[in-house]
PDB file of N, CA and C in Angstrom:
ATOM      1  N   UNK A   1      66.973  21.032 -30.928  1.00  0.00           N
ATOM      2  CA  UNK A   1      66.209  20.054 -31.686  1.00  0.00           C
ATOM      3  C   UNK A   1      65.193  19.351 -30.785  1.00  0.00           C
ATOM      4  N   UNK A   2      65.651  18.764 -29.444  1.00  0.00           N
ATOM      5  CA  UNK A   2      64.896  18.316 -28.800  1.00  0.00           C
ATOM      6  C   UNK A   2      63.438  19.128 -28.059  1.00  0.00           C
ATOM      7  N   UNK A   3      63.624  20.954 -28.160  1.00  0.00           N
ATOM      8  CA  UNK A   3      62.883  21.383 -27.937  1.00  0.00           C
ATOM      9  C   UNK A   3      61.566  21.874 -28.785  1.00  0.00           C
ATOM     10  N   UNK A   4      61.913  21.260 -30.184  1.00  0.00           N
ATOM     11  CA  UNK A   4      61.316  21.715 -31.081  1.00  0.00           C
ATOM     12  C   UNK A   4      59.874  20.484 -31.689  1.00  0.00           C
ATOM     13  N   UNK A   5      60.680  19.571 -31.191  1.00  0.00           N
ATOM     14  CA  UNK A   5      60.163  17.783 -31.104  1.00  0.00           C
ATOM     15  C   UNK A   5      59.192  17.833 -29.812  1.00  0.00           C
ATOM     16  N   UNK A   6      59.733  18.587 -28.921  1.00  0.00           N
ATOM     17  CA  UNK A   6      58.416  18.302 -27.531  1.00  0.00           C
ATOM     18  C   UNK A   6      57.382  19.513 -27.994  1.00  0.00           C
ATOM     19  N   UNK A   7      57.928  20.737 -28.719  1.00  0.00           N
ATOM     20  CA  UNK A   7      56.887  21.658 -29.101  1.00  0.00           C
ATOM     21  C   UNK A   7      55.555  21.149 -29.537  1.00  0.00           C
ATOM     22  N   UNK A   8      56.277  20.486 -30.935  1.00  0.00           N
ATOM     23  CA  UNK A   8      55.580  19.768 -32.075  1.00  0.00           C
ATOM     24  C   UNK A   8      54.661  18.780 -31.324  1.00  0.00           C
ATOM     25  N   UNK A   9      55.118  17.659 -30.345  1.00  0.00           N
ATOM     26  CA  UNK A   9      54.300  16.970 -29.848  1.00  0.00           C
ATOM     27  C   UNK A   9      53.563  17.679 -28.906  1.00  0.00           C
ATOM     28  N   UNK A  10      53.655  18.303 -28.150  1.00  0.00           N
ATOM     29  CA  UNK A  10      52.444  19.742 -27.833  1.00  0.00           C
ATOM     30  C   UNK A  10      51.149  19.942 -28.476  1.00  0.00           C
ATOM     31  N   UNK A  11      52.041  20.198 -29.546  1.00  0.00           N
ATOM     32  CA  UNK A  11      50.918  20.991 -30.553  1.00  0.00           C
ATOM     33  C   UNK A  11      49.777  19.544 -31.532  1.00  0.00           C
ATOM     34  N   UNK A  12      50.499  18.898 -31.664  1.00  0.00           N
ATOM     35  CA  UNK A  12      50.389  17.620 -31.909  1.00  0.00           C
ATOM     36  C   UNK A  12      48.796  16.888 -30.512  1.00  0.00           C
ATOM     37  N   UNK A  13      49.089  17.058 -29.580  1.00  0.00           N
ATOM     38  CA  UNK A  13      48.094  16.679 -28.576  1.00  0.00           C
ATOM     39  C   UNK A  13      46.916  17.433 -28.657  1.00  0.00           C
ATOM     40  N   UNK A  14      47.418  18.582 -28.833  1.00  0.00           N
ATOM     41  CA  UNK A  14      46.162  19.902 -28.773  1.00  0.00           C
ATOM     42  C   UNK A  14      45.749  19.742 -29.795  1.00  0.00           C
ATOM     43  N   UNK A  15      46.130  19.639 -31.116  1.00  0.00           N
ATOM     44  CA  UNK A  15      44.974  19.174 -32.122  1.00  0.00           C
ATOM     45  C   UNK A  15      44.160  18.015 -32.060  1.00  0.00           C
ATOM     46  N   UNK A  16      44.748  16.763 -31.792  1.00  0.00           N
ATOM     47  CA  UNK A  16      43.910  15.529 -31.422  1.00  0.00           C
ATOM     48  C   UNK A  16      42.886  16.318 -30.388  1.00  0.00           C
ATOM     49  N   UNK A  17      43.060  16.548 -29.528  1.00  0.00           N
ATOM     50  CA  UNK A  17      41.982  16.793 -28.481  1.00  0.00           C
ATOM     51  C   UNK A  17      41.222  17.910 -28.574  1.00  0.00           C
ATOM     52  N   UNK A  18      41.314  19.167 -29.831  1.00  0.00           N
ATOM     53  CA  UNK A  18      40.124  20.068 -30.042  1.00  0.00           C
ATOM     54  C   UNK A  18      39.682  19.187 -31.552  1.00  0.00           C
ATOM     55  N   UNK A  19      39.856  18.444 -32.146  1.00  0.00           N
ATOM     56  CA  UNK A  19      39.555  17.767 -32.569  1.00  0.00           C
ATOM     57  C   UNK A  19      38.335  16.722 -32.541  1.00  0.00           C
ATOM     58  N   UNK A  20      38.888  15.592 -31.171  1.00  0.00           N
ATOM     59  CA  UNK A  20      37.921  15.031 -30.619  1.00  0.00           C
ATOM     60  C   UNK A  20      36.616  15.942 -29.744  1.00  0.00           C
ATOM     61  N   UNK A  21      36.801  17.121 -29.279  1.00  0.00           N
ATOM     62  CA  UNK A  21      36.016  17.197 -28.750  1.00  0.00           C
ATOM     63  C   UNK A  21      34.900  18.255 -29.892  1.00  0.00           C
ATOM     64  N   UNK A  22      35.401  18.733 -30.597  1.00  0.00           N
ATOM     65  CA  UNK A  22      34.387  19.684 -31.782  1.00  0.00           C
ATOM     66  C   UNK A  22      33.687  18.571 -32.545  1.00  0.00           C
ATOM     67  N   UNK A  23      34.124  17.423 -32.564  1.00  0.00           N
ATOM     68  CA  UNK A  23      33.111  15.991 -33.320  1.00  0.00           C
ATOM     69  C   UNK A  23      32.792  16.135 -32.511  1.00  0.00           C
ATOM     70  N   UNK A  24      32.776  15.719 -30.902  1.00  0.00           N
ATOM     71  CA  UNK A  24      31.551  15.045 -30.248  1.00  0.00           C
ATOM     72  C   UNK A  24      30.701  16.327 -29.926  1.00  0.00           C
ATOM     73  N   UNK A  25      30.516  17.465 -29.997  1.00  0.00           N
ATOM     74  CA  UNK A  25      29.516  18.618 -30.085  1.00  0.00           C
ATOM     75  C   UNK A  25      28.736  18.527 -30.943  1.00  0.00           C
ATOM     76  N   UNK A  26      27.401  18.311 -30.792  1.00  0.00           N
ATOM     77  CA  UNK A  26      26.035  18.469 -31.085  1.00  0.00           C
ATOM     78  C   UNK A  26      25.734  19.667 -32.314  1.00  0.00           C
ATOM     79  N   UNK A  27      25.856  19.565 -33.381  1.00  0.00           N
ATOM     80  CA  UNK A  27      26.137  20.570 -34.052  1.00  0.00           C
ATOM     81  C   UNK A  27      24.687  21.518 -34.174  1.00  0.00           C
ATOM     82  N   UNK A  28      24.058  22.702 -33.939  1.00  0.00           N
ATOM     83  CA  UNK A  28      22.829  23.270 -34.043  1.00  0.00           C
ATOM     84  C   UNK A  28      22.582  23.649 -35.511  1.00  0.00           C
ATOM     85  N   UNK A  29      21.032  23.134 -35.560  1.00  0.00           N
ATOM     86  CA  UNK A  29      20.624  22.800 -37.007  1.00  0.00           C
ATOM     87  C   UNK A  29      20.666  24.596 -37.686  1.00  0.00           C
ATOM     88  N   UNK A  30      21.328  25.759 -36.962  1.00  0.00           N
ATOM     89  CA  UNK A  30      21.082  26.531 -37.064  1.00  0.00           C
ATOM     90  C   UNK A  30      22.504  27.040 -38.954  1.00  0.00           C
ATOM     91  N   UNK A  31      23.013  25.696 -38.619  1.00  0.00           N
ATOM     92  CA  UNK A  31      23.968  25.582 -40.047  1.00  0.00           C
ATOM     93  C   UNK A  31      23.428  25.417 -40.788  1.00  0.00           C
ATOM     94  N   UNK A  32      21.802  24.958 -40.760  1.00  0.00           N
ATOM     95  CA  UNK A  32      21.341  24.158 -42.201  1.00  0.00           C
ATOM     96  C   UNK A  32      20.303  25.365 -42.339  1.00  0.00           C
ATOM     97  N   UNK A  33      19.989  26.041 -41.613  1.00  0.00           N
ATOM     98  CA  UNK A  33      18.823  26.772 -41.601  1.00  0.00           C
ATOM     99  C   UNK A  33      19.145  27.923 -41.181  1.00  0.00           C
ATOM    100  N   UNK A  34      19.054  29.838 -42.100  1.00  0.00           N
ATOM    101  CA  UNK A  34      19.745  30.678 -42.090  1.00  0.00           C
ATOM    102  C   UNK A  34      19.046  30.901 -40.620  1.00  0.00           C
ATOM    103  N   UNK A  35      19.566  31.503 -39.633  1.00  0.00           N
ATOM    104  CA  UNK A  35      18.873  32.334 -38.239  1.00  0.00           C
ATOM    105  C   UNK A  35      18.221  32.859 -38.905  1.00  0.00           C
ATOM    106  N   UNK A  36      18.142  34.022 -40.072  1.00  0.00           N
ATOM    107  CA  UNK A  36      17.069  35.174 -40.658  1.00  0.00           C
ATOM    108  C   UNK A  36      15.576  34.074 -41.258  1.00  0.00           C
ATOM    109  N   UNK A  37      16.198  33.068 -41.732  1.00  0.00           N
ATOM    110  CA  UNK A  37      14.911  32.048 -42.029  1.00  0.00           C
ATOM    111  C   UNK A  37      14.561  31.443 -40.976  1.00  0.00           C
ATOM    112  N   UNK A  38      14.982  31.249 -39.890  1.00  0.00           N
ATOM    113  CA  UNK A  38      14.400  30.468 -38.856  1.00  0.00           C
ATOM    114  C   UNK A  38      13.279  31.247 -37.939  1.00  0.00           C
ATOM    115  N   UNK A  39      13.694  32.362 -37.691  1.00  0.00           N
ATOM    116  CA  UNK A  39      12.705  33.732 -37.426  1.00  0.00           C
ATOM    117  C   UNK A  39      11.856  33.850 -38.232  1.00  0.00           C
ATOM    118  N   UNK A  40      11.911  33.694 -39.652  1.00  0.00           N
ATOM    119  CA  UNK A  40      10.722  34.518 -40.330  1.00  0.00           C
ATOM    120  C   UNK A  40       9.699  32.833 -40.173  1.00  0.00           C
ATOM    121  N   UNK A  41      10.062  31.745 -40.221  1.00  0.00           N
ATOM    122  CA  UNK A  41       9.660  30.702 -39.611  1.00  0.00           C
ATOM    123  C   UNK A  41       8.897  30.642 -38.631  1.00  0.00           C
ATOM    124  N   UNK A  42       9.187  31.473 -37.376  1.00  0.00           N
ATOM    125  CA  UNK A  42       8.323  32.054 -36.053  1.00  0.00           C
ATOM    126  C   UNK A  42       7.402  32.675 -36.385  1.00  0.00           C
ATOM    127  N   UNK A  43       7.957  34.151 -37.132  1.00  0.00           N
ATOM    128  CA  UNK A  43       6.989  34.804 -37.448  1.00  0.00           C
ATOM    129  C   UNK A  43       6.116  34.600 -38.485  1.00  0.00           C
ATOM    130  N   UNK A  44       5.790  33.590 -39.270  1.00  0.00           N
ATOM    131  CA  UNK A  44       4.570  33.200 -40.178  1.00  0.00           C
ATOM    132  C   UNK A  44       3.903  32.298 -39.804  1.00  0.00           C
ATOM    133  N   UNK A  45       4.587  31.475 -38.266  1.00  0.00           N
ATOM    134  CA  UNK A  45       3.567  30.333 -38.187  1.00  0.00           C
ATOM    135  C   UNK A  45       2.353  30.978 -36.805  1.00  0.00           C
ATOM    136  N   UNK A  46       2.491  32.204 -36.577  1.00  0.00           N
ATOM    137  CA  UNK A  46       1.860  32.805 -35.601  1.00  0.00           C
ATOM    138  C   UNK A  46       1.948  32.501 -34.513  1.00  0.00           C
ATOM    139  N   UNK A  47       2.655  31.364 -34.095  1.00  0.00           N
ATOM    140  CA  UNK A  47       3.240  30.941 -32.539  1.00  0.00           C
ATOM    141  C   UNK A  47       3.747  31.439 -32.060  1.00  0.00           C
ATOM    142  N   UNK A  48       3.864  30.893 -30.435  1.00  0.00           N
ATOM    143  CA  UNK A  48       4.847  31.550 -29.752  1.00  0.00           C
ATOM    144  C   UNK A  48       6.168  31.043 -29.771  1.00  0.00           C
ATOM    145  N   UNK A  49       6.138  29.402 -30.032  1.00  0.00           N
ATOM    146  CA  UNK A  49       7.080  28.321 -30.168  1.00  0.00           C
ATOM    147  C   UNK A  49       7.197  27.764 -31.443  1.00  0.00           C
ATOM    148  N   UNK A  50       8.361  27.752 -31.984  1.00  0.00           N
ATOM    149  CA  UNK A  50       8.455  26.958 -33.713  1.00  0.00           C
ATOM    150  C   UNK A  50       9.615  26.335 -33.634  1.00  0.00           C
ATOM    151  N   UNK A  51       9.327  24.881 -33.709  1.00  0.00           N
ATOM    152  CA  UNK A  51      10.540  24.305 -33.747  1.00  0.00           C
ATOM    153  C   UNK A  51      11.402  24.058 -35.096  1.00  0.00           C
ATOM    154  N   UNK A  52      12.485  24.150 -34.963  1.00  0.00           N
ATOM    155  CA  UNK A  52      13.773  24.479 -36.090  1.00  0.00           C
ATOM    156  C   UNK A  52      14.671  23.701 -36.403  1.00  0.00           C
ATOM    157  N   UNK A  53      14.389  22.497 -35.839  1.00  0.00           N
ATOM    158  CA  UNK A  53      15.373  21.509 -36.088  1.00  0.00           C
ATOM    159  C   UNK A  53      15.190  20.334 -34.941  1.00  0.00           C
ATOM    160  N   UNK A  54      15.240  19.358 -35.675  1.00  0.00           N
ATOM    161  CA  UNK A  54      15.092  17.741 -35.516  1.00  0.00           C
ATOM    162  C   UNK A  54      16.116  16.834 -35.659  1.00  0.00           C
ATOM    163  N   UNK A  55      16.431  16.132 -34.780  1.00  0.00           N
ATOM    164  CA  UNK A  55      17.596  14.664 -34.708  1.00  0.00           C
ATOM    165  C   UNK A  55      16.946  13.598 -33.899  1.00  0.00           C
ATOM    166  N   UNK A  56      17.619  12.600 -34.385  1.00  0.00           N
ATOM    167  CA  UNK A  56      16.967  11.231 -34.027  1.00  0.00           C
ATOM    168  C   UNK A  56      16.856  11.527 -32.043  1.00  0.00           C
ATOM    169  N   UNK A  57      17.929  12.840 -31.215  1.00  0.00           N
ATOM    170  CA  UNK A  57      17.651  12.758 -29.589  1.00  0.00           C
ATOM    171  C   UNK A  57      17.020  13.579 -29.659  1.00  0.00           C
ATOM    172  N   UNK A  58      17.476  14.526 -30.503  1.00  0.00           N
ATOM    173  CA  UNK A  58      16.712  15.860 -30.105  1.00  0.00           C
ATOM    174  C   UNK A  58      16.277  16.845 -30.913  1.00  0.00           C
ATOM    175  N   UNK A  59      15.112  17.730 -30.082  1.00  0.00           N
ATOM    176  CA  UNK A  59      14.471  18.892 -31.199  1.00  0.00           C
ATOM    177  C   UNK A  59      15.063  20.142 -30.721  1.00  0.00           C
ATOM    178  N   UNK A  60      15.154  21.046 -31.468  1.00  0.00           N
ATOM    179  CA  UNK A  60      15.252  22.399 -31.147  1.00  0.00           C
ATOM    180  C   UNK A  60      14.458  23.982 -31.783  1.00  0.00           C
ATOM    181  N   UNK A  61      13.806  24.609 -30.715  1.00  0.00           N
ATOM    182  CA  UNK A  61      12.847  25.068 -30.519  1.00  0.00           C
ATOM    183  C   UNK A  61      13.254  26.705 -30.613  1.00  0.00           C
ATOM    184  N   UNK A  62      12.431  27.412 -30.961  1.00  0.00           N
ATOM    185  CA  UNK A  62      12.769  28.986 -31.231  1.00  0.00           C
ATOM    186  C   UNK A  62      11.395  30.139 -30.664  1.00  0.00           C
ATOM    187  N   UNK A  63      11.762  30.935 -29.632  1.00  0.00           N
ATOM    188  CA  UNK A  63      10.931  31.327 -29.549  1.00  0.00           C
ATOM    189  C   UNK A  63      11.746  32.975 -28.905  1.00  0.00           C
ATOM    190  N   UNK A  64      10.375  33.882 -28.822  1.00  0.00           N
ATOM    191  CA  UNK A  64      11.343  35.154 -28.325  1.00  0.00           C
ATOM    192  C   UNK A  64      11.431  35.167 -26.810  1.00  0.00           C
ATOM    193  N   UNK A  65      12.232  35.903 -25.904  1.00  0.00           N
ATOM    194  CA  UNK A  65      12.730  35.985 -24.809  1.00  0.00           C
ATOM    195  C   UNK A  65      11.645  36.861 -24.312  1.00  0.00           C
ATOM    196  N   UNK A  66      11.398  37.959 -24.805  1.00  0.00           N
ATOM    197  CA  UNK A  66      10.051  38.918 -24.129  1.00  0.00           C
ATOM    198  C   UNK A  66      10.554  39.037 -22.641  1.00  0.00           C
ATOM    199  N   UNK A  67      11.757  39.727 -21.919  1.00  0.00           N
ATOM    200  CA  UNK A  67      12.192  39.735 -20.355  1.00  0.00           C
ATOM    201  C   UNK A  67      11.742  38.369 -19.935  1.00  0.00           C
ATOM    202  N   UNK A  68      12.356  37.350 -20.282  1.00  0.00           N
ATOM    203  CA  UNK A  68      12.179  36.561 -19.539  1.00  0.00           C
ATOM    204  C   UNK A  68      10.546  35.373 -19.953  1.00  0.00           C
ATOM    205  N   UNK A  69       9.713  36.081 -20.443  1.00  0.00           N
ATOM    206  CA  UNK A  69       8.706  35.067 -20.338  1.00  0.00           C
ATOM    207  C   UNK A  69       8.799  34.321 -21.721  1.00  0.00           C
ATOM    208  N   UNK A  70       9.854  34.242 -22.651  1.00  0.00           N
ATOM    209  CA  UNK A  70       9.764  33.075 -23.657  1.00  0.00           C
ATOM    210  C   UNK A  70      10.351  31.832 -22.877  1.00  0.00           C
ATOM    211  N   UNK A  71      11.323  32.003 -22.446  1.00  0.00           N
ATOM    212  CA  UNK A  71      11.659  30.812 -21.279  1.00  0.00           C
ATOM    213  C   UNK A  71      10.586  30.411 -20.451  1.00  0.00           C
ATOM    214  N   UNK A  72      10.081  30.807 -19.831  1.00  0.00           N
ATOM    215  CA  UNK A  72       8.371  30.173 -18.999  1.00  0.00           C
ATOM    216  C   UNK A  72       8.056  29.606 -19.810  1.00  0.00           C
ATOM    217  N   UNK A  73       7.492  30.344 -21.233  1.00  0.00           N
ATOM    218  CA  UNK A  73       6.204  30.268 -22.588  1.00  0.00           C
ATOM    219  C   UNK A  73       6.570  28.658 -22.904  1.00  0.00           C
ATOM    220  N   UNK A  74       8.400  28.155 -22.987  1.00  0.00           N
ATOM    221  CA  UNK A  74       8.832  27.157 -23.489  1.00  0.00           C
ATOM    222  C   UNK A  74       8.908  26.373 -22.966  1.00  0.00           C
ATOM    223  N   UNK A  75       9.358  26.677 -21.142  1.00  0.00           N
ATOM    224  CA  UNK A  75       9.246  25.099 -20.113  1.00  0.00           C
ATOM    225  C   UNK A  75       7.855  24.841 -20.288  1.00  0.00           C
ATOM    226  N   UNK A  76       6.482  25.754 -20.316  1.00  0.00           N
ATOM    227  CA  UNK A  76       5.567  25.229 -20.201  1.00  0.00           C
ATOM    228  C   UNK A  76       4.370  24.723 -21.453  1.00  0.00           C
ATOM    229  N   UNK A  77       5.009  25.047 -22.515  1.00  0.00           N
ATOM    230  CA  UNK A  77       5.079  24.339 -23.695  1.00  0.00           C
ATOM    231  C   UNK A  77       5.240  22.956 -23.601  1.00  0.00           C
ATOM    232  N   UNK A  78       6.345  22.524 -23.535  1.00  0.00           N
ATOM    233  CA  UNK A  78       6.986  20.669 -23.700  1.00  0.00           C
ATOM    234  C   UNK A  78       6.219  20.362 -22.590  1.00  0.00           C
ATOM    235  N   UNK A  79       5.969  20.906 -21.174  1.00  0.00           N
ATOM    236  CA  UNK A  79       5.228  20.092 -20.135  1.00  0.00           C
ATOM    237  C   UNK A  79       4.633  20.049 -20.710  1.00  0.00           C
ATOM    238  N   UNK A  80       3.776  20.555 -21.777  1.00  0.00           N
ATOM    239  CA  UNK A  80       2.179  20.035 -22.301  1.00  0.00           C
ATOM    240  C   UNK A  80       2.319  18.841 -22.570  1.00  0.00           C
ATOM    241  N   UNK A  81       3.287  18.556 -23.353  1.00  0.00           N
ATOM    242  CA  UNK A  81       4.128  17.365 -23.858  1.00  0.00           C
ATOM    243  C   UNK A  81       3.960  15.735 -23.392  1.00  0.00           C
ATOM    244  N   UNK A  82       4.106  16.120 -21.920  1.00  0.00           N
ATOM    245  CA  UNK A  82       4.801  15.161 -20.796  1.00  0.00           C
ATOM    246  C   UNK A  82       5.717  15.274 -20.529  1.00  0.00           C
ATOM    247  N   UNK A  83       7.118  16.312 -20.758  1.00  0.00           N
ATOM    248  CA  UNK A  83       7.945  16.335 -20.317  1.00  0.00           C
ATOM    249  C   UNK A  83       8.009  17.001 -18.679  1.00  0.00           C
ATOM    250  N   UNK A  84       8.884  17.040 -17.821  1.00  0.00           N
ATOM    251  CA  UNK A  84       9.149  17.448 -17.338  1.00  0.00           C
ATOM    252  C   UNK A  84      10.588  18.249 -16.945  1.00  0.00           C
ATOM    253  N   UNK A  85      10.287  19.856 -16.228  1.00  0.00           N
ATOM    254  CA  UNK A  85      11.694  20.223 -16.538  1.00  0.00           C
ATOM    255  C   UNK A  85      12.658  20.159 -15.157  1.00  0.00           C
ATOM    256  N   UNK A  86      13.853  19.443 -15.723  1.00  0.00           N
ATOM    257  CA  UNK A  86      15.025  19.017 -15.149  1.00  0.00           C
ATOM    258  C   UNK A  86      15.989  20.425 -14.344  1.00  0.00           C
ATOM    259  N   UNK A  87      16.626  21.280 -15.889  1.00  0.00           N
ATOM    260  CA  UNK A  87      17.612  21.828 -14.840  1.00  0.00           C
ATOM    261  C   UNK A  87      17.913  22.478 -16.185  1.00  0.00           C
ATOM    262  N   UNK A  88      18.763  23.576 -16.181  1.00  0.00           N
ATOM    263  CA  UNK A  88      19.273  24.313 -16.773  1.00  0.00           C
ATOM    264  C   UNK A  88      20.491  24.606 -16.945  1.00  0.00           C
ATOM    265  N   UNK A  89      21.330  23.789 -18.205  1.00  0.00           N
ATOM    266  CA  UNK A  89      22.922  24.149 -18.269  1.00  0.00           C
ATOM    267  C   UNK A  89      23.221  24.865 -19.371  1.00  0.00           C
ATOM    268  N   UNK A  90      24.168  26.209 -18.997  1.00  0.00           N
ATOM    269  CA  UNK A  90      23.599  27.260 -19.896  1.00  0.00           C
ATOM    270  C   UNK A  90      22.680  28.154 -20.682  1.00  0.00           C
ATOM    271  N   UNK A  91      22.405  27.783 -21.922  1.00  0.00           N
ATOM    272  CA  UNK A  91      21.236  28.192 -22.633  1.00  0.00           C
ATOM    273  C   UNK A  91      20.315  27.699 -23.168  1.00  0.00           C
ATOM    274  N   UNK A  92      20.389  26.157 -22.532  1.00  0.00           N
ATOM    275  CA  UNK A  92      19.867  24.715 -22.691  1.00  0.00           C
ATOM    276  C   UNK A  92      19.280  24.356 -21.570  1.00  0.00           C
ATOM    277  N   UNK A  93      18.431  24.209 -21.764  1.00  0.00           N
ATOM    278  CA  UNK A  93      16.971  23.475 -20.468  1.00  0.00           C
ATOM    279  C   UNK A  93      16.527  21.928 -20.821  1.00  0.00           C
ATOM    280  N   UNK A  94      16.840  21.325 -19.903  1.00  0.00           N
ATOM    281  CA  UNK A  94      16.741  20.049 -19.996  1.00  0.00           C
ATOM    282  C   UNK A  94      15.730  19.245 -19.123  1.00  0.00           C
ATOM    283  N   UNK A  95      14.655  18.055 -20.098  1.00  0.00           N
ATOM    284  CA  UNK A  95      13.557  17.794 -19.540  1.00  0.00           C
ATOM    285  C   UNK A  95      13.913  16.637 -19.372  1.00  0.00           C
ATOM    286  N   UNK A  96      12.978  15.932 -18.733  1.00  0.00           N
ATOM    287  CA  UNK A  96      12.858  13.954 -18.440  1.00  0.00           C
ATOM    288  C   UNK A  96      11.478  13.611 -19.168  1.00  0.00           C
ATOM    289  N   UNK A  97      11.610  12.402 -19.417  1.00  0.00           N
ATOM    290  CA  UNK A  97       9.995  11.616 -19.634  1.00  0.00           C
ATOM    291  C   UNK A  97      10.503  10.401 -19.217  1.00  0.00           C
ATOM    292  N   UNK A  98       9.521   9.501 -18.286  1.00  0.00           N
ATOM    293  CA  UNK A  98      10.005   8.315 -18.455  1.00  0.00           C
ATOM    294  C   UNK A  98      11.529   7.790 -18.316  1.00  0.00           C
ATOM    295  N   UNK A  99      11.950   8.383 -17.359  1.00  0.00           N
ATOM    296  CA  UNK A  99      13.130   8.034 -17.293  1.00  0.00           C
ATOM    297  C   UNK A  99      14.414   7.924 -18.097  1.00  0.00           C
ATOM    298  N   UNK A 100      14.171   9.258 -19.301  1.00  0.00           N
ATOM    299  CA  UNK A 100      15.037   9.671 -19.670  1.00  0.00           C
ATOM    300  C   UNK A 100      15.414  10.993 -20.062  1.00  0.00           C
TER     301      UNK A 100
END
C-alpha cells in the first residue's frame, strides 16, 4: 500500500510539473494558421520574408532556408529594422534593440 501511495505521488509531481512547464511555452501561431496556408502566404506575397504571426513580445517570421541563405536573408532583414542579432538558441535567433 505504501508503495502504491509514493507511486501515485510520483506520478502526481510529474504531472504538476509537465503541466507547469507546457503553460509557460510560447505557443507558435502555427496552431492558428495551417503551415500549408502560411507558405502559400510566402508564396503570394512575393517576398523573401512573410511574417505569420504576432503577440504583444513577439513576431514570427517565415521564410525558405535555400542552404543556408534564408537565415542570412532573415538576420539581415530585422537589422533593417534596428535590431540587432544576439545569438542563436536552437531554431530561434534572437535580436536586441535598445536594451532589450
Amino acid at each position: 500500500m505504501k508503495r502504491i501511495v509514493t507511486i501515485l505521488g510520483i506520478l502526481i509531481v510529474v504531472l504538476i510539473l509537465f503541466l507547469i512547464i507546457r503553460h509557460q511555452q510560447l505557443e507558435f501561431p502555427t496552431n492558428e494558421i495551417k503551415s500549408s496556408d502560411a507558405m502559400d502566404k510566402l508564396e503570394k506575397s512575393n517576398k523573401k520574408i512573410e511574417i505569420v504571426g504576432e503577440t504583444e513580445e513577439y513576431d514570427w517570421y517565415l521564410t525558405l532556408f535555400e542552404k543556408g541563405d534564408g537565415q542570412k536573408r532573415f538576420i539581415e532583414e530585422i537589422e533593417k529594422q534596428g535590431w540587432i542579432f544576439d545569438s542563436q538558441e536552437g531554431a530561434g535567433l534572437l535580436f536586441k534593440r535598445d536594451n532589450r
